[in-house]
PDB file of N, CA and C in Angstrom:
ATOM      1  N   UNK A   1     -69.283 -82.646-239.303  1.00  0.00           N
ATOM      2  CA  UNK A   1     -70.369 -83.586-239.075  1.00  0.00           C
ATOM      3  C   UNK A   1     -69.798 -84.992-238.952  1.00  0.00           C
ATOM      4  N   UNK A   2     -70.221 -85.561-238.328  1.00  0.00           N
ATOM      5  CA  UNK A   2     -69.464 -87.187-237.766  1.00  0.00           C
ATOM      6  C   UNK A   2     -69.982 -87.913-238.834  1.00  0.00           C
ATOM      7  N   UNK A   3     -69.340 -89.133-239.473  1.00  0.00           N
ATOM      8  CA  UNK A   3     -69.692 -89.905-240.186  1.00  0.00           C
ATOM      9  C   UNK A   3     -70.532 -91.374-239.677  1.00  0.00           C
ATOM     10  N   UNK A   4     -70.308 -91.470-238.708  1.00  0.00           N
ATOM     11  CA  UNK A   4     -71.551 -91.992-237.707  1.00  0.00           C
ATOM     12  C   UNK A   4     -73.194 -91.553-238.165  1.00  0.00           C
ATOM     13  N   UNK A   5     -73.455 -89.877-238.589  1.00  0.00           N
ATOM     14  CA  UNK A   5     -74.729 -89.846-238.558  1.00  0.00           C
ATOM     15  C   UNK A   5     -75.961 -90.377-239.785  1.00  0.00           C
ATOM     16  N   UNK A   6     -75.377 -90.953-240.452  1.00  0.00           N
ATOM     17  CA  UNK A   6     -75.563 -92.099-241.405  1.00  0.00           C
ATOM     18  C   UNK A   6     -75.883 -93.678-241.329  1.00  0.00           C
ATOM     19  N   UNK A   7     -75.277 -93.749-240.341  1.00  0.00           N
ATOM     20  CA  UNK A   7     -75.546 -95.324-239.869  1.00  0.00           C
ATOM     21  C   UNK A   7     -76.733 -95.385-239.080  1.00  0.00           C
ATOM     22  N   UNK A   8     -77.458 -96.853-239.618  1.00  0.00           N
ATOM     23  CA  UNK A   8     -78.879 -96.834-239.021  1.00  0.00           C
ATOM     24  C   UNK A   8     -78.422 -97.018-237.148  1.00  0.00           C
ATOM     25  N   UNK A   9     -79.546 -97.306-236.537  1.00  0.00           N
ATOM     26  CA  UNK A   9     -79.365 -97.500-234.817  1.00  0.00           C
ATOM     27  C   UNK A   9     -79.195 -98.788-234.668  1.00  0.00           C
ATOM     28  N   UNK A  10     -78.477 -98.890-233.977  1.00  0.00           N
ATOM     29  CA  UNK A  10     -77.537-100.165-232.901  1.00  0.00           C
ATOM     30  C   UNK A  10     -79.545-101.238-232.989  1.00  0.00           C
ATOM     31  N   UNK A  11     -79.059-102.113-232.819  1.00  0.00           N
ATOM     32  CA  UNK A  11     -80.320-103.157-232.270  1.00  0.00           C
ATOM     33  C   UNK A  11     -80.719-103.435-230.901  1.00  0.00           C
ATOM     34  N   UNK A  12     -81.918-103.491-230.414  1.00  0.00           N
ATOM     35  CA  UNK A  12     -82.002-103.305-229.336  1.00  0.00           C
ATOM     36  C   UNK A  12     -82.136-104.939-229.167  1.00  0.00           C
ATOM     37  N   UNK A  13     -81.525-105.689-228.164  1.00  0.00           N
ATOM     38  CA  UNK A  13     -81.946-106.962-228.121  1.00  0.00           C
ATOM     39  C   UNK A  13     -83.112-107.776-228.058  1.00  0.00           C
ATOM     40  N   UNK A  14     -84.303-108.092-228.589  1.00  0.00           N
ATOM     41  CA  UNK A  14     -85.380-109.112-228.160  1.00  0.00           C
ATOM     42  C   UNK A  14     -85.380-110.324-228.909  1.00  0.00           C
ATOM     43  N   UNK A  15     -86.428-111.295-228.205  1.00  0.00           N
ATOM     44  CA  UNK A  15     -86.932-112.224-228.806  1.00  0.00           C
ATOM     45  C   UNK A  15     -88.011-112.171-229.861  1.00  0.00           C
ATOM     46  N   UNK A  16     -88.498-112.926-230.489  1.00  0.00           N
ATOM     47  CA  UNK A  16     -89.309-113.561-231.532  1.00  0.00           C
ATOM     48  C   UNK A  16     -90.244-112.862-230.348  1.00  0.00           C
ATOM     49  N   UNK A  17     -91.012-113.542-229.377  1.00  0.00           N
ATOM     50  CA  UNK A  17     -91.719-113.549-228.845  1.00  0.00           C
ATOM     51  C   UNK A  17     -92.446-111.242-228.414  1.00  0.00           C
ATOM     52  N   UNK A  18     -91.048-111.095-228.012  1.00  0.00           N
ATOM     53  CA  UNK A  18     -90.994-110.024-227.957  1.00  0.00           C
ATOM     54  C   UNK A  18     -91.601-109.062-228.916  1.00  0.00           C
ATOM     55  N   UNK A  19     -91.220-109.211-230.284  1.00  0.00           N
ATOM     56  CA  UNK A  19     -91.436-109.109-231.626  1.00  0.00           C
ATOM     57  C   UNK A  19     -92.499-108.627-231.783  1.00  0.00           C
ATOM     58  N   UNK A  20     -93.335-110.039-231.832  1.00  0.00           N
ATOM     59  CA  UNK A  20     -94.559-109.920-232.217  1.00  0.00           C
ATOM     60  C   UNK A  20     -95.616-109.563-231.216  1.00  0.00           C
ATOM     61  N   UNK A  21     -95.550-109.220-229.940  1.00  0.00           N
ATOM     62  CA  UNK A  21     -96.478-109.132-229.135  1.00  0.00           C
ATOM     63  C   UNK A  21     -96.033-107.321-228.855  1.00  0.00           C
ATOM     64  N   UNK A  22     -95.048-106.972-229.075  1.00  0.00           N
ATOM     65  CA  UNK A  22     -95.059-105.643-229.019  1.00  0.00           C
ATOM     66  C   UNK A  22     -95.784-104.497-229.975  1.00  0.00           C
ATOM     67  N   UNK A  23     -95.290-105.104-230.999  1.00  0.00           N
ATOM     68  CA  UNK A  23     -95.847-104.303-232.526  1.00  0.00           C
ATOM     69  C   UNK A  23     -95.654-103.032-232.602  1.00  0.00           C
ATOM     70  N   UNK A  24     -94.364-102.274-232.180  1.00  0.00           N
ATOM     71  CA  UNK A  24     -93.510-101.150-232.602  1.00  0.00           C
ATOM     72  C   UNK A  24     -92.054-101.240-233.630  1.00  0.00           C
ATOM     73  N   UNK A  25     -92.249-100.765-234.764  1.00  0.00           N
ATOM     74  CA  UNK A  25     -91.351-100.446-235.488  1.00  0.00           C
ATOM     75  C   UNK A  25     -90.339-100.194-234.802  1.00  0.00           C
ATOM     76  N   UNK A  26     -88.878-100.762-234.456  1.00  0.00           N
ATOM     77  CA  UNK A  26     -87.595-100.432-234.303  1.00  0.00           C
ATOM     78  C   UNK A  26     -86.632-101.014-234.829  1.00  0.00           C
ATOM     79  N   UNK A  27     -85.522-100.757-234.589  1.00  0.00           N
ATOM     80  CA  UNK A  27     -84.416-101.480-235.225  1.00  0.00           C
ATOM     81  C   UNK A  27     -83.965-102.690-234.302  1.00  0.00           C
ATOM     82  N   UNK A  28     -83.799-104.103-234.059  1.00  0.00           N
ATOM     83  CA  UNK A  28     -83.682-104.854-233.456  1.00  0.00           C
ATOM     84  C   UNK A  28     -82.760-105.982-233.733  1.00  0.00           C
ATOM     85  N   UNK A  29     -82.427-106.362-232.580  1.00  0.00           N
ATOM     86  CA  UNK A  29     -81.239-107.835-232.773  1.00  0.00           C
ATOM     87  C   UNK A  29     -81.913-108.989-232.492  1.00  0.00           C
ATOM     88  N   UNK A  30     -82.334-110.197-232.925  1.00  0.00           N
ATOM     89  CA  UNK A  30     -83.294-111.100-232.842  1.00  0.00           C
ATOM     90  C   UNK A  30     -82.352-112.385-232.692  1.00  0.00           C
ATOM     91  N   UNK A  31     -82.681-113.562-231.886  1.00  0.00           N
ATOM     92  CA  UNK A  31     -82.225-114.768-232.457  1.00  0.00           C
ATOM     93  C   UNK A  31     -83.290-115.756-232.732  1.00  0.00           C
ATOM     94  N   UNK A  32     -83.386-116.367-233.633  1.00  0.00           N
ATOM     95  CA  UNK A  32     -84.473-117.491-233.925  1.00  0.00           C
ATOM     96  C   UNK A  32     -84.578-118.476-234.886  1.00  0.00           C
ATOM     97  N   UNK A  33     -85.077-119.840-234.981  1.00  0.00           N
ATOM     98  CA  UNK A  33     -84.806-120.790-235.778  1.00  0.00           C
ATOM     99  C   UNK A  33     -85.714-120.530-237.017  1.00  0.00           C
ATOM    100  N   UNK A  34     -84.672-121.052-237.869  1.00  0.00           N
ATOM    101  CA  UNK A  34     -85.109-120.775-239.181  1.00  0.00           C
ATOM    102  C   UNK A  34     -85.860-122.040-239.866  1.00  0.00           C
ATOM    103  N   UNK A  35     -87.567-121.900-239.482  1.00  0.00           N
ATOM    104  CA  UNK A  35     -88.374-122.685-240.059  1.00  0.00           C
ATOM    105  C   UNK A  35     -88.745-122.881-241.558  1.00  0.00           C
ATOM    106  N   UNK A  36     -88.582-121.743-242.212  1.00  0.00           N
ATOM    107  CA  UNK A  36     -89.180-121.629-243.759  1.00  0.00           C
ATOM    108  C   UNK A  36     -88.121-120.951-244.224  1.00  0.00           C
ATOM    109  N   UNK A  37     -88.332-121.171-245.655  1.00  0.00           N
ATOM    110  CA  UNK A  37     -87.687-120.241-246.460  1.00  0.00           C
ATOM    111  C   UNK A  37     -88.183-119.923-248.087  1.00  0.00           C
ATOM    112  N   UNK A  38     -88.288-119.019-248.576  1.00  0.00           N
ATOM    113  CA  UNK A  38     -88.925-118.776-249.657  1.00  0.00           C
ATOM    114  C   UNK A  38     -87.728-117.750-250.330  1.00  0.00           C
ATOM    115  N   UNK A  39     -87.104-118.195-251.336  1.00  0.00           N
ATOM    116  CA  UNK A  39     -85.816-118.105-252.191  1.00  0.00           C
ATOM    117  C   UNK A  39     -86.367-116.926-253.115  1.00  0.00           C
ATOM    118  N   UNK A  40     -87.236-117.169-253.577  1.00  0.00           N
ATOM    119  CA  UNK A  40     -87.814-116.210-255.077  1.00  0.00           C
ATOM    120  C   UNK A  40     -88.476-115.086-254.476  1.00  0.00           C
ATOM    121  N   UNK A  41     -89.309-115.123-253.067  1.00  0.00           N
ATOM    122  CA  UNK A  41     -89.751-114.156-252.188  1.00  0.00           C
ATOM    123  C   UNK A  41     -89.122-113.222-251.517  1.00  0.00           C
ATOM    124  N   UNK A  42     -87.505-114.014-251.378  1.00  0.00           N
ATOM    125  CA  UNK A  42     -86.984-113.325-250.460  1.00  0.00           C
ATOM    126  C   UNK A  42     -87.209-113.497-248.952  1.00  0.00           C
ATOM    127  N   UNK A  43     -87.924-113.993-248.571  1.00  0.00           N
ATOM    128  CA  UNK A  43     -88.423-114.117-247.088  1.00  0.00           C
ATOM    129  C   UNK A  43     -88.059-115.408-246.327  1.00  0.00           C
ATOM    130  N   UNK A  44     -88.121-115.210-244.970  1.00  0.00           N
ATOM    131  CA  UNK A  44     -87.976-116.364-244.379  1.00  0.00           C
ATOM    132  C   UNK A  44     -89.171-116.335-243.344  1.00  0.00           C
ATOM    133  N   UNK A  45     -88.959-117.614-242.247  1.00  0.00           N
ATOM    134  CA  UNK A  45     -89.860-117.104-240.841  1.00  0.00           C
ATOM    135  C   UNK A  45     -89.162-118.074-240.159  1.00  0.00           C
ATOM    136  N   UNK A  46     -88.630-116.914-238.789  1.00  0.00           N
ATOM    137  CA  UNK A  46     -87.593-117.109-237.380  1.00  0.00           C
ATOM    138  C   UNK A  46     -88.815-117.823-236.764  1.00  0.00           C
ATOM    139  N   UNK A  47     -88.740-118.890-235.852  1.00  0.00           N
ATOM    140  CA  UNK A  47     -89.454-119.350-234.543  1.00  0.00           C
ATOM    141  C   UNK A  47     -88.785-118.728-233.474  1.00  0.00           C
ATOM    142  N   UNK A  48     -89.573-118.816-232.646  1.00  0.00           N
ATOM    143  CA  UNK A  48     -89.466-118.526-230.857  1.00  0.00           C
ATOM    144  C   UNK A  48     -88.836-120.004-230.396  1.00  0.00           C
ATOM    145  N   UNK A  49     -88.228-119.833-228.824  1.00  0.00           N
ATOM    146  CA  UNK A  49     -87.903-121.382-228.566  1.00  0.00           C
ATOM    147  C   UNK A  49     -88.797-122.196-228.315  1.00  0.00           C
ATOM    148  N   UNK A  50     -89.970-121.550-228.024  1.00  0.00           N
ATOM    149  CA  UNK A  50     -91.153-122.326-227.517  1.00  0.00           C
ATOM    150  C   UNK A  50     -92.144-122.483-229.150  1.00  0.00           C
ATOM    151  N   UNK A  51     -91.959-122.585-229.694  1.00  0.00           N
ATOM    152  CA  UNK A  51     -92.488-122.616-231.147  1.00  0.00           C
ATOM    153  C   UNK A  51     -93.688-121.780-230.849  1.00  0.00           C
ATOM    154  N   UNK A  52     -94.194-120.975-230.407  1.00  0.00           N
ATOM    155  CA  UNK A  52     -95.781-120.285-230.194  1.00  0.00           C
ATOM    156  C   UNK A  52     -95.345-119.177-231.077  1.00  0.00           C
ATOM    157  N   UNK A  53     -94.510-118.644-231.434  1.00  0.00           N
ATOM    158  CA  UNK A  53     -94.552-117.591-232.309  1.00  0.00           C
ATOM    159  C   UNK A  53     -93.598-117.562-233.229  1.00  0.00           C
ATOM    160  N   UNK A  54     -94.005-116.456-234.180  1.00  0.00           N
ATOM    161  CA  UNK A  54     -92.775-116.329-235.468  1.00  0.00           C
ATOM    162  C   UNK A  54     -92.646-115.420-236.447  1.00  0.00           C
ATOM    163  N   UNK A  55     -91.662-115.064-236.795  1.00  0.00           N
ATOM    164  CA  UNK A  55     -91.495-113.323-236.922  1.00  0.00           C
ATOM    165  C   UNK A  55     -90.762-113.782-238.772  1.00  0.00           C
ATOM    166  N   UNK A  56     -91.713-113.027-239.487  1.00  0.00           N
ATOM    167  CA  UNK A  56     -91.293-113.222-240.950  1.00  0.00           C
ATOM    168  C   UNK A  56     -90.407-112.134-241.297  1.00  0.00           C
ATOM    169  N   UNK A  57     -89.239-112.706-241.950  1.00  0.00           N
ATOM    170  CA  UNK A  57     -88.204-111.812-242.400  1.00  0.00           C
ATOM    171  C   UNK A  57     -87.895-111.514-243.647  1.00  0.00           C
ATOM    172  N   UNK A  58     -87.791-110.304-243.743  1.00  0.00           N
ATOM    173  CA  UNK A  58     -87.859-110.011-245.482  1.00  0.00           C
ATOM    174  C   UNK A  58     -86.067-110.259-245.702  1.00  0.00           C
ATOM    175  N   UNK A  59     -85.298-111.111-246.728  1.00  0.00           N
ATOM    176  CA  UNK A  59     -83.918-110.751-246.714  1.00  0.00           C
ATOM    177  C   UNK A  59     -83.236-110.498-247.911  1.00  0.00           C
ATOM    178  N   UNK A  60     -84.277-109.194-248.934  1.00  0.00           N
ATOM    179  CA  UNK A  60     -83.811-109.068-249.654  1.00  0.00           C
ATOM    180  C   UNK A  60     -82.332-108.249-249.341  1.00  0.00           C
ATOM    181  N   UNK A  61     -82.064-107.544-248.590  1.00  0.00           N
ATOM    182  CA  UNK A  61     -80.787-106.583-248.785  1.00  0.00           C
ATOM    183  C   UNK A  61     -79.820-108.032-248.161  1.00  0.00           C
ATOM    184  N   UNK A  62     -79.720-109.111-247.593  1.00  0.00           N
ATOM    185  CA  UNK A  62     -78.844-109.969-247.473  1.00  0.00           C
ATOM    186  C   UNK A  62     -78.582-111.034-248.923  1.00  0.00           C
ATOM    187  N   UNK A  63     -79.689-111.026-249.714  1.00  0.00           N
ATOM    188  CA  UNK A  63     -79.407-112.332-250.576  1.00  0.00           C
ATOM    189  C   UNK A  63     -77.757-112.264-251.629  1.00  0.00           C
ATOM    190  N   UNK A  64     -77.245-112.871-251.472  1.00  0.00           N
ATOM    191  CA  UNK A  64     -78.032-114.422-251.792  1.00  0.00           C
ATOM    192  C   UNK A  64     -77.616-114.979-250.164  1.00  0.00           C
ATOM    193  N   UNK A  65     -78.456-115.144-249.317  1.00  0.00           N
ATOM    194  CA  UNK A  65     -78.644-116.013-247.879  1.00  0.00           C
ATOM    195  C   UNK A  65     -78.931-117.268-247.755  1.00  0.00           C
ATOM    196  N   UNK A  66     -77.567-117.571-247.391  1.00  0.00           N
ATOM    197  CA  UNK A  66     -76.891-119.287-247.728  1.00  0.00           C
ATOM    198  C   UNK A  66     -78.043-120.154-246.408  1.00  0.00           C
ATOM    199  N   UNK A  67     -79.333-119.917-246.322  1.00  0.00           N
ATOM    200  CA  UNK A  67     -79.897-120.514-245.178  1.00  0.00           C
ATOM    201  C   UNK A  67     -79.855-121.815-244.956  1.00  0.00           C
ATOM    202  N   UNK A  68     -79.997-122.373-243.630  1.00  0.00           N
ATOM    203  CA  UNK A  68     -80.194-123.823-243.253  1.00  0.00           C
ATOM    204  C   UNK A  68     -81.540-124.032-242.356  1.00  0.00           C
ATOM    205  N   UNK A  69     -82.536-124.624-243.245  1.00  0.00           N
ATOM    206  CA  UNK A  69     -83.758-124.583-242.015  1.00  0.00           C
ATOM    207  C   UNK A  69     -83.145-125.471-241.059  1.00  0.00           C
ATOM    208  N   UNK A  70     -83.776-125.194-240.010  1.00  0.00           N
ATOM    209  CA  UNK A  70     -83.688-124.947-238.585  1.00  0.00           C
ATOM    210  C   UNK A  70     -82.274-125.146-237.604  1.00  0.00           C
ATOM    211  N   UNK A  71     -82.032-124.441-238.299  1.00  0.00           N
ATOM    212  CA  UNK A  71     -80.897-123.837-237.896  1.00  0.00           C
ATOM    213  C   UNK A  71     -81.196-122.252-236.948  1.00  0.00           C
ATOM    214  N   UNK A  72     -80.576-121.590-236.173  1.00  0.00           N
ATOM    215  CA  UNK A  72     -80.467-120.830-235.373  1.00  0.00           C
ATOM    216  C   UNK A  72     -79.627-119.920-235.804  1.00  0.00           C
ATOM    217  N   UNK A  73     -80.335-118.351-236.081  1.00  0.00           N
ATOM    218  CA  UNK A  73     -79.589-117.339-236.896  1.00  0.00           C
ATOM    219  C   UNK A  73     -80.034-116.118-235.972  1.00  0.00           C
ATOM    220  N   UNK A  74     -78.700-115.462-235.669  1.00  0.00           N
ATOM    221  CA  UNK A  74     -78.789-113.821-235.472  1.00  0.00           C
ATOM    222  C   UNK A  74     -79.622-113.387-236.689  1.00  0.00           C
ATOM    223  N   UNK A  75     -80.167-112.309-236.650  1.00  0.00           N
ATOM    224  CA  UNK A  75     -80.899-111.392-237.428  1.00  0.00           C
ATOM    225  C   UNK A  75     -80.639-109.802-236.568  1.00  0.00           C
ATOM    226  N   UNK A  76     -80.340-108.592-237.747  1.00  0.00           N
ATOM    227  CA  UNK A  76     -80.295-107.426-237.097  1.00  0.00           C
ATOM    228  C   UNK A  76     -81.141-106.446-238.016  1.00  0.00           C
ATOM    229  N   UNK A  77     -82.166-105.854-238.080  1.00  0.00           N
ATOM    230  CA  UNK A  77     -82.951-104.852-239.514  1.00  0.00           C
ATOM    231  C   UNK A  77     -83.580-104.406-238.294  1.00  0.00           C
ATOM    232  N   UNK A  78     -84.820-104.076-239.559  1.00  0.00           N
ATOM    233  CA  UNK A  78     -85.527-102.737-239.129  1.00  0.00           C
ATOM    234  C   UNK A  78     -86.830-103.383-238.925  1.00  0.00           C
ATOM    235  N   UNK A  79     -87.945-103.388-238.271  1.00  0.00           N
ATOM    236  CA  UNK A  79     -88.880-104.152-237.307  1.00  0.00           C
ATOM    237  C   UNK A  79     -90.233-103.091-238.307  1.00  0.00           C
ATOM    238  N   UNK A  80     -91.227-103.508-238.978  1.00  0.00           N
ATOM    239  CA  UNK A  80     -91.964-102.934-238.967  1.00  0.00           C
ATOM    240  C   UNK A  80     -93.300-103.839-239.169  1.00  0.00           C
ATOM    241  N   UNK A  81     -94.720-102.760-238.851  1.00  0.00           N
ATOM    242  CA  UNK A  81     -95.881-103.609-238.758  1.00  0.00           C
ATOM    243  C   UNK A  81     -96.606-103.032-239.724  1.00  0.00           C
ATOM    244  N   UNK A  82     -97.374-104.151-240.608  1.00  0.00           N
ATOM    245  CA  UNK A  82     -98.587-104.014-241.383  1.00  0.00           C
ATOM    246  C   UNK A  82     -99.535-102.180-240.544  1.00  0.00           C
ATOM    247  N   UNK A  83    -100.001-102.258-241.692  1.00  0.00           N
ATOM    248  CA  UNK A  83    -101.439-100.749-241.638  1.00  0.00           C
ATOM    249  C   UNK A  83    -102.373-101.443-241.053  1.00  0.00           C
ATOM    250  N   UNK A  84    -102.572-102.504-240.780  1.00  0.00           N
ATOM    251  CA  UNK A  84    -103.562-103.075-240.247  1.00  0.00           C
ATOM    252  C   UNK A  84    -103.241-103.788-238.924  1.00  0.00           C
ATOM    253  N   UNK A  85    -102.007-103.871-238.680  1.00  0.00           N
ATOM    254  CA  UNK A  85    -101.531-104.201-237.087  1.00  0.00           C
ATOM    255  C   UNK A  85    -101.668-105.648-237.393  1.00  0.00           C
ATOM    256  N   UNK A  86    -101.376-106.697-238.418  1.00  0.00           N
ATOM    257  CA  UNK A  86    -101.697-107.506-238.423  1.00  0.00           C
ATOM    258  C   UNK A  86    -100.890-108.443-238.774  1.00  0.00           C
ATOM    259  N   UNK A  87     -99.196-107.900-238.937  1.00  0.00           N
ATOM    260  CA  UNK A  87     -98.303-108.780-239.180  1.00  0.00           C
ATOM    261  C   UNK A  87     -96.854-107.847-238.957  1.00  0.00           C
ATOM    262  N   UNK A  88     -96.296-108.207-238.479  1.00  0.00           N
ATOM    263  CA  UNK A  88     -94.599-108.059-238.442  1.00  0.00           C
ATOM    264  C   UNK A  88     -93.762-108.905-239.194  1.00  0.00           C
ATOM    265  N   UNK A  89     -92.973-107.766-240.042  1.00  0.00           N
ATOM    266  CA  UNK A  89     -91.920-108.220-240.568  1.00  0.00           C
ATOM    267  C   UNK A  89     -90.568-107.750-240.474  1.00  0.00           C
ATOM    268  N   UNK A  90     -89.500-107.914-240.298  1.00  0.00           N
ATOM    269  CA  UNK A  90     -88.162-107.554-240.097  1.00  0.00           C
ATOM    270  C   UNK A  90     -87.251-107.841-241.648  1.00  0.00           C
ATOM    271  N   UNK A  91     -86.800-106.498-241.861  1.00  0.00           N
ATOM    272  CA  UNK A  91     -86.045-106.129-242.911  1.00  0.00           C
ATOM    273  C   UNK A  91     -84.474-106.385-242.579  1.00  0.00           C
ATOM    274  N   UNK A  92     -83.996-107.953-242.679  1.00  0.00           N
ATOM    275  CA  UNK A  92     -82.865-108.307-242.423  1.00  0.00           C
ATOM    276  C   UNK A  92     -81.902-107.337-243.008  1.00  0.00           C
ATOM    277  N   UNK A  93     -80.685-106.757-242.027  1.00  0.00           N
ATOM    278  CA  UNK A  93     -79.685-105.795-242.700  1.00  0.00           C
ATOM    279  C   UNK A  93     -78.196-107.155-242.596  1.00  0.00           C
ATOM    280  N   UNK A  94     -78.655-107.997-241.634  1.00  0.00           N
ATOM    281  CA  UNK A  94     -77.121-108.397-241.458  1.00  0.00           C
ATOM    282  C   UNK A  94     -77.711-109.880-240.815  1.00  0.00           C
ATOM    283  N   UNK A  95     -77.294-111.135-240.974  1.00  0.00           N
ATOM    284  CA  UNK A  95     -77.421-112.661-240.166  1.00  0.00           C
ATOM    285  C   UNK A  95     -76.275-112.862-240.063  1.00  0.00           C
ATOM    286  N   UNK A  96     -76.559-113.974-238.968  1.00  0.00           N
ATOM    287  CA  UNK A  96     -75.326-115.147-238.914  1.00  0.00           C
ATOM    288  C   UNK A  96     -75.677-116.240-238.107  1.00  0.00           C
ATOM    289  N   UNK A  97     -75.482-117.469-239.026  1.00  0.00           N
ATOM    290  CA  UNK A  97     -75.983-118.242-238.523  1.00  0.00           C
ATOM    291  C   UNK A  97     -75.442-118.787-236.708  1.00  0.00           C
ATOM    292  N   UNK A  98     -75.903-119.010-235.750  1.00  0.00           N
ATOM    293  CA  UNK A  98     -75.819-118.909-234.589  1.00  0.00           C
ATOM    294  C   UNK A  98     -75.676-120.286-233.956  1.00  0.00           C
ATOM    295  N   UNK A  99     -74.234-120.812-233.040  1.00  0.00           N
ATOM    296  CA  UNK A  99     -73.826-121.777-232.950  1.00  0.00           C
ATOM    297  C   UNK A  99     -73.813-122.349-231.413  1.00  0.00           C
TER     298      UNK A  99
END
């Protein structure tokens, strides 16, 4: 058995924008500015370039996440939506801040 079949799936590339107007659970590669941050929550929230949207990120499996608001960060996790279709959040597996 390959030791590959353990590792979550590659990220598929989108935007913020992408994100949130799709509203399918996948695994994804994101880039977006880092407007907020909430330390004790764990969470952040990426902007779009056009500021119209913004995709909240859970980062507990990264902390402690040395963030810089607005600053511009890769993000790579797992994409999922509220039971109620009413919010997306991304389960950061891996950042870096983006230069």
């Amino acid at each position: 058995m390959s030791s590959f079949a353990s590792l979550p799936p590659p990220g598929c590339i989108k935007t913020v924008k992408e994100i949130c107007n799709e509203r399918v659970p996948k695994t994804a590669k994101v880039i977006g500015r880092l407007i907020e941050r909430d330390i004790k929550l764990e969470k952040g929230v990426l902007s779009s370039r056009d500021k119209r949207h913004s995709l909240t990120i859970n980062t507990r499996l990264i902390e402690p996440f040395q963030a810089k608001i607005n600053c511009l960060y890769q993000v790579i996790g797992e994409v999922d939506v509220s039971r109620d279709q009413q919010e997306v959040i991304m389960t950061v597996r891996t950042a870096m801040e983006d230069f």
